[in-house]
C-alpha atoms as a PDB file:
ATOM      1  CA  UNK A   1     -24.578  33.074   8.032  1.00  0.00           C
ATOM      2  CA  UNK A   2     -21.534  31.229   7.460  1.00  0.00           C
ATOM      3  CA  UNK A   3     -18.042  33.281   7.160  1.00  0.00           C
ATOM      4  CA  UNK A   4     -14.681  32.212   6.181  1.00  0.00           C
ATOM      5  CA  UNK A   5     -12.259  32.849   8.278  1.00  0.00           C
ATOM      6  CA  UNK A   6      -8.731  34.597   7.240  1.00  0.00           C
ATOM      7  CA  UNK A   7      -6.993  31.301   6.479  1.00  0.00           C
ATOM      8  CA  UNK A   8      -9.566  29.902   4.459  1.00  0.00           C
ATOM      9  CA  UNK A   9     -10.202  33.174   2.497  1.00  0.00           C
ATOM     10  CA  UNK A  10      -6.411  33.246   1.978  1.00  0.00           C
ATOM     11  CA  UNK A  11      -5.563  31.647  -1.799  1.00  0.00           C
ATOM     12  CA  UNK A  12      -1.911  30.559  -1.331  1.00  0.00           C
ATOM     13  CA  UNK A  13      -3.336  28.385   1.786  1.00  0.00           C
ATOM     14  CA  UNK A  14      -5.818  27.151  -0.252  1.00  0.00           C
ATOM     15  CA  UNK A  15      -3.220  26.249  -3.356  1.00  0.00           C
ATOM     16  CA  UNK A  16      -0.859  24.390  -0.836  1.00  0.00           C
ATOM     17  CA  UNK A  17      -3.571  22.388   0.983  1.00  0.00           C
ATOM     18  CA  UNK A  18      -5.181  21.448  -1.961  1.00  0.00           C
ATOM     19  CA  UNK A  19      -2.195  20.179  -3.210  1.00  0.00           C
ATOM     20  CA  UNK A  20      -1.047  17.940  -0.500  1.00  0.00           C
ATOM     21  CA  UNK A  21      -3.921  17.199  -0.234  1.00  0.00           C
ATOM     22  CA  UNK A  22      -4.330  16.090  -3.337  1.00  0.00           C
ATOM     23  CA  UNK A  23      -0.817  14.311  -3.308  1.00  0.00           C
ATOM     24  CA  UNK A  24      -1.199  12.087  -0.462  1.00  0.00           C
ATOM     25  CA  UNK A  25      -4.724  10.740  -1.594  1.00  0.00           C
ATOM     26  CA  UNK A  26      -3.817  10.256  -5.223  1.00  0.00           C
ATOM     27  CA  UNK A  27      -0.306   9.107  -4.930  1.00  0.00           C
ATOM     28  CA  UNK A  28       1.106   8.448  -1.496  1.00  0.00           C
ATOM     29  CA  UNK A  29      -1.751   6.131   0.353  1.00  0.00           C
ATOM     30  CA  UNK A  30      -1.871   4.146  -2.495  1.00  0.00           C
ATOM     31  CA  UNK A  31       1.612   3.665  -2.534  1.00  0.00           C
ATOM     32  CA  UNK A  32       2.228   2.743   0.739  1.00  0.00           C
ATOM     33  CA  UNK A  33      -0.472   0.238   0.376  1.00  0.00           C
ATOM     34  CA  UNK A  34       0.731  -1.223  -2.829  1.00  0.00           C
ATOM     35  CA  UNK A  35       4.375  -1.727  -0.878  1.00  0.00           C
ATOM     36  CA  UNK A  36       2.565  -3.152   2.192  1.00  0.00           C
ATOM     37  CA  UNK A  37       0.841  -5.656   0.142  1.00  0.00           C
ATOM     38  CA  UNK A  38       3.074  -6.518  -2.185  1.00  0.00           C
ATOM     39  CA  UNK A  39       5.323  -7.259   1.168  1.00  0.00           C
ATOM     40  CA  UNK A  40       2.821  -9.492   2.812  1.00  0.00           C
ATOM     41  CA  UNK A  41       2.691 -11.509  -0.774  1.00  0.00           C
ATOM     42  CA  UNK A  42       6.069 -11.842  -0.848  1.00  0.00           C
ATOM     43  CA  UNK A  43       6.525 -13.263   3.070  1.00  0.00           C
ATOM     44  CA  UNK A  44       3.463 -15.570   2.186  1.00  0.00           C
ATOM     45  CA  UNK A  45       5.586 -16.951  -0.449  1.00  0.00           C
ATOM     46  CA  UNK A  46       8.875 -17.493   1.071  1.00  0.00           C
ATOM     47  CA  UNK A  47       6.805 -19.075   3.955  1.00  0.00           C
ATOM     48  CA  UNK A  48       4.741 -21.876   1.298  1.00  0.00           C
ATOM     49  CA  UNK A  49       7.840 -22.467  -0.397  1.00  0.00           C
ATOM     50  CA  UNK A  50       9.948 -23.393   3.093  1.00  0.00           C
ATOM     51  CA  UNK A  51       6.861 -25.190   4.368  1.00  0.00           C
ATOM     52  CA  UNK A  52       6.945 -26.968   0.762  1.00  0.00           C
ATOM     53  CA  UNK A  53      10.421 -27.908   1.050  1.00  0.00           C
ATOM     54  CA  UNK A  54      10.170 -29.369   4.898  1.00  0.00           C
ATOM     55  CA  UNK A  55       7.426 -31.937   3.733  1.00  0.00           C
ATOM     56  CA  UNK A  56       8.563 -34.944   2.443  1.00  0.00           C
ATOM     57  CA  UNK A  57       8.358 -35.748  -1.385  1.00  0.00           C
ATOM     58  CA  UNK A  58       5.973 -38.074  -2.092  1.00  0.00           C
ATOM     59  CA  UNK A  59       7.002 -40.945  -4.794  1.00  0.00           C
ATOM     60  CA  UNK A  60       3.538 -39.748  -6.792  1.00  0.00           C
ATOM     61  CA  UNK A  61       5.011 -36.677  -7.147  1.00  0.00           C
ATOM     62  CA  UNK A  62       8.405 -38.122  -8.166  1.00  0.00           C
ATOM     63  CA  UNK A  63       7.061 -39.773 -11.317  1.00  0.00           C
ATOM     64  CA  UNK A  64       5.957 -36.494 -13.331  1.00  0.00           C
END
């Protein structure tokens, strides 16, 4: 049979892992991705618009 060992029998560990736990999965992951992304959007941008502004205008695209 299966016995817990004095750690996992011990309720304060439990409390504070489960928290942490709990924490970093509901909160702090996504977080860190929502920063990474938003990040990579924002250096995709800045790179379109200075590739925009190196091309030449066009006179089509004068007229409107």
């Amino acid at each position: 049979s299966i016995t817990l060992t004095s750690l996992k029998s011990n309720d304060a560990y439990n409390i504070v892992t489960k928290c942490i736990l709990y924490t970093l999965v509901m909160f702090i992951i996504p977080f860190i991705t929502l920063i990474s992304v938003n990040s990579r959007i924002i250096v995709a941008l800045k790179q379109s618009t200075r590739m925009r502004n190196r091309l030449p205008s066009s006179p089509a695209m004068n007229q409107s």
